[in-house]
C-alpha atoms as a PDB file:
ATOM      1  CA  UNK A   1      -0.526  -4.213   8.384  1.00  0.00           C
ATOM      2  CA  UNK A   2       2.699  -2.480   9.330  1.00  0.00           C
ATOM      3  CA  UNK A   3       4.366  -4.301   6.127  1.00  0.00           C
ATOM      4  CA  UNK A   4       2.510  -2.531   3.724  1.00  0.00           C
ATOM      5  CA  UNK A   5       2.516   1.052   5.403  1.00  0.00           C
ATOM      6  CA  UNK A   6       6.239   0.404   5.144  1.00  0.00           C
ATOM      7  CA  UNK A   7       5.806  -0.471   1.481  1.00  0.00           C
ATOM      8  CA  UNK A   8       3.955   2.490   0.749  1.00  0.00           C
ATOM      9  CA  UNK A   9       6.533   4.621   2.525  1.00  0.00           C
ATOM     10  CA  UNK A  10       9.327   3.037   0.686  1.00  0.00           C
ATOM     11  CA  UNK A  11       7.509   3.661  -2.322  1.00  0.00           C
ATOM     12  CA  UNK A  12       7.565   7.490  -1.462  1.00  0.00           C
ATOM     13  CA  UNK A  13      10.970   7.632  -0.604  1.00  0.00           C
ATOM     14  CA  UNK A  14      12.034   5.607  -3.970  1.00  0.00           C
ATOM     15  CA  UNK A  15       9.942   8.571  -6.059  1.00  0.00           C
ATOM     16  CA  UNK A  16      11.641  11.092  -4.354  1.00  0.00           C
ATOM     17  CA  UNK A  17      15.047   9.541  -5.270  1.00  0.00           C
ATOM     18  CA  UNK A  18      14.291   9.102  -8.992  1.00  0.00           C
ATOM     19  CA  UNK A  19      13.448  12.212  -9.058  1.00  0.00           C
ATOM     20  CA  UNK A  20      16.269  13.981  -7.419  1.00  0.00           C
ATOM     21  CA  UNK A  21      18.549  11.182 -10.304  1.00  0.00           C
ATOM     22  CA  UNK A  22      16.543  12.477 -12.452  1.00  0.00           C
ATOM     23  CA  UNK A  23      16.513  16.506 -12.309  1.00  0.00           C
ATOM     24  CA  UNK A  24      20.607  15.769 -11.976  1.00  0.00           C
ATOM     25  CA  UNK A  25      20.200  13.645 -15.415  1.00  0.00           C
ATOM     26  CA  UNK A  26      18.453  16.503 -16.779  1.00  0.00           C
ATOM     27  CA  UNK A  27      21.443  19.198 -15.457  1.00  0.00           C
ATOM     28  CA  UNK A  28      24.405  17.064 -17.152  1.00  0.00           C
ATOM     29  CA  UNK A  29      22.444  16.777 -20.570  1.00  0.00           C
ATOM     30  CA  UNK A  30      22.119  21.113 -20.748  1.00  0.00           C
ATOM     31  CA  UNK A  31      26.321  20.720 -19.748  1.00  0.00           C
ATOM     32  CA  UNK A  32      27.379  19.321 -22.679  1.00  0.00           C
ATOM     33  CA  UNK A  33      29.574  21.782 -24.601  1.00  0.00           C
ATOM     34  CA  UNK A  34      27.435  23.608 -28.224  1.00  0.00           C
ATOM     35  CA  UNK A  35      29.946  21.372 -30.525  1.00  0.00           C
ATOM     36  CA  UNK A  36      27.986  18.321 -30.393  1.00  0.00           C
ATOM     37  CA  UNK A  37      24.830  17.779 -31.523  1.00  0.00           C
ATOM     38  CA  UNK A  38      22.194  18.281 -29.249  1.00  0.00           C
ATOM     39  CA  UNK A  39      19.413  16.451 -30.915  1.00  0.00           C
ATOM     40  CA  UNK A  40      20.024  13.147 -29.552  1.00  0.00           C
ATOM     41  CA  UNK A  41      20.336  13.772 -25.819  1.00  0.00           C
ATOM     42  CA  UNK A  42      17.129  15.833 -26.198  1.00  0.00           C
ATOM     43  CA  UNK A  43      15.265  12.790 -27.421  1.00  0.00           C
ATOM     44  CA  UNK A  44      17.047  11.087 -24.769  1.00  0.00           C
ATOM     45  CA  UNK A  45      16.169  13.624 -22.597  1.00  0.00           C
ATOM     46  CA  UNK A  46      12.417  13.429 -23.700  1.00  0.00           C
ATOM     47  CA  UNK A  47      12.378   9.377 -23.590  1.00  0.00           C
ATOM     48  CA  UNK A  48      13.589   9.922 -20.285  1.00  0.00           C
ATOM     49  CA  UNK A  49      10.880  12.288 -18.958  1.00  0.00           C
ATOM     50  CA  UNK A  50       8.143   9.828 -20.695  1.00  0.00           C
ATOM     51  CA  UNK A  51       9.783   6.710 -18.934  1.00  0.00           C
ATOM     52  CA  UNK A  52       9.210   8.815 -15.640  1.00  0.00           C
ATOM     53  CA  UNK A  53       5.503   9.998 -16.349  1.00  0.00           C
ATOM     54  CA  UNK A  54       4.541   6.294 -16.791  1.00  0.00           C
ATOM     55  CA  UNK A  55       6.552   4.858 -13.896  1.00  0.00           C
ATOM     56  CA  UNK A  56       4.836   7.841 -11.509  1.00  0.00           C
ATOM     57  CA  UNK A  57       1.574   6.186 -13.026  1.00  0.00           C
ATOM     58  CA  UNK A  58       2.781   2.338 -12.281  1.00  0.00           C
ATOM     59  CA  UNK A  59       3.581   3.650  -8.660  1.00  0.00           C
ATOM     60  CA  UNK A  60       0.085   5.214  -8.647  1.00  0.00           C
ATOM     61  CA  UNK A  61      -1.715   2.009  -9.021  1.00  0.00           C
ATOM     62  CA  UNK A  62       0.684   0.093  -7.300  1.00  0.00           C
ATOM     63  CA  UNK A  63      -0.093   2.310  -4.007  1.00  0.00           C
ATOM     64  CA  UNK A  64      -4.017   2.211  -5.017  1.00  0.00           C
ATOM     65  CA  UNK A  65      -3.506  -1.345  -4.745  1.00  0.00           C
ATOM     66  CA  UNK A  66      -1.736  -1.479  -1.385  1.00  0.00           C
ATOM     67  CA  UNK A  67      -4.146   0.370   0.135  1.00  0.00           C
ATOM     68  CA  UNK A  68      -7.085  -1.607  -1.631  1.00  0.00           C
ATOM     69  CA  UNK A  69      -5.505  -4.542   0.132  1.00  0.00           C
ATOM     70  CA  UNK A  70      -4.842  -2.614   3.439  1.00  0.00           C
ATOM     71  CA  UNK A  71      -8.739  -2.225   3.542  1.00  0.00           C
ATOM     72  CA  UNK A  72      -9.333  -5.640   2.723  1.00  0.00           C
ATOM     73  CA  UNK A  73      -7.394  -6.688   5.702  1.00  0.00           C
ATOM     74  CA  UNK A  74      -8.840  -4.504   8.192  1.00  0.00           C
ATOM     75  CA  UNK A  75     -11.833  -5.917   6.818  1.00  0.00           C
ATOM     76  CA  UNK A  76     -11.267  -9.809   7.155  1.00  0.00           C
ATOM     77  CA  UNK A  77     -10.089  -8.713  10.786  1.00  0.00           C
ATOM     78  CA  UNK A  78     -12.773  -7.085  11.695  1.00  0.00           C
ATOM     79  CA  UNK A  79     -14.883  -9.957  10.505  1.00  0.00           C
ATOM     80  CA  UNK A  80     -12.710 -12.497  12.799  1.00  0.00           C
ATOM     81  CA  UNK A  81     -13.140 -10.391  15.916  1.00  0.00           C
ATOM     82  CA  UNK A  82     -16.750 -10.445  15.097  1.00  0.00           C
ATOM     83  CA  UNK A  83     -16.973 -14.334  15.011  1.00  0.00           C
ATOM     84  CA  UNK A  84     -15.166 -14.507  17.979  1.00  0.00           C
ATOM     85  CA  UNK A  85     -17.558 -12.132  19.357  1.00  0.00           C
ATOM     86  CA  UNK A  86     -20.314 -14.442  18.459  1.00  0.00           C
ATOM     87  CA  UNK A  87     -18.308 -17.564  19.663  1.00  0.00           C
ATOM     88  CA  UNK A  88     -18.279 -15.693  23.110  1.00  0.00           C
ATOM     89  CA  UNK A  89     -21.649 -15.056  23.078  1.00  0.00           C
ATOM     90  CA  UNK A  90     -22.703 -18.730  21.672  1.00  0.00           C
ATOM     91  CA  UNK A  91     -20.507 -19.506  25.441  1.00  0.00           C
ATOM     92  CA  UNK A  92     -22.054 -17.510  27.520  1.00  0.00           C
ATOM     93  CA  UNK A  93     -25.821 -18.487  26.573  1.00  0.00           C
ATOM     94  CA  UNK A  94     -25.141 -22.078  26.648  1.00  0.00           C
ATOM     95  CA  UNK A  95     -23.794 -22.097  30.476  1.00  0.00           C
ATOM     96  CA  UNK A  96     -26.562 -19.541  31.603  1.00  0.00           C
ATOM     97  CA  UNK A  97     -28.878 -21.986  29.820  1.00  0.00           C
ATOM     98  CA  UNK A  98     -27.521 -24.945  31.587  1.00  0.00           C
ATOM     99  CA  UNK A  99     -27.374 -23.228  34.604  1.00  0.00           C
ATOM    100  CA  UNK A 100     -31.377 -22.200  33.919  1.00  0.00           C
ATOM    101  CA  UNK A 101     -31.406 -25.767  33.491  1.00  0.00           C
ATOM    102  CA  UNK A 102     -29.630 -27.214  36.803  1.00  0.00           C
ATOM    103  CA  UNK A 103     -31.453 -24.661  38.560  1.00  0.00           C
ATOM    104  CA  UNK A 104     -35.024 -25.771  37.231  1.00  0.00           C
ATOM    105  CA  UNK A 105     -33.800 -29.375  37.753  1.00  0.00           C
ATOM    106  CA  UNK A 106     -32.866 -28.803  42.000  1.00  0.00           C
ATOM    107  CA  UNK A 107     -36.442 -27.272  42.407  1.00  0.00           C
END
């Protein structure tokens, strides 16, 4: 459980990197000096910014995911404390039943 809320926070803290890389990325391609040609680095520039929209939208379902499987977990655990519940239960009736039992036996 705690592994994957630090997965998800790692996630955040890698999208907040890549984007501070990238807005600098984005500053040193408008520095260039007039002379050259500026066609290139703004289809770099735009390759760049698609690259980003779909690895925002991989990290999207990747943390969809995480949590799916968070729930899941909470889930199956919930389910085990349940059938220990019941394995409790399933204890206590059979001793108060053989104690019913040794009790009707005495009289």
């Amino acid at each position: 459980m705690v592994s994957l809320t630090t997965t998800l926070n790692t996630l955040l803290v890698s999208q907040i990197s890549i984007l501070h890389c990238t807005n600098v990325l984005s500053a040193c391609l408008l520095c260039y000096s007039p002379r050259l040609c500026r066609l290139p680095l703004v289809c770099r520039k735009d390759n760049v910014l698609e690259l980003w929209a779909y690895l925002l939208e991989l990290l999207r379902a990747r943390r969809l995911r995480l949590e799916l499987s968070l729930k899941l977990q909470k889930v199956f655990q919930e389910m085990l404390y349940i059938l220990d519940w019941i394995d409790e239960i399933k204890v206590v009736s059979v001793d108060s039943l053989i104690a019913c039992i040794a009790c009707y036996l005495l009289i």
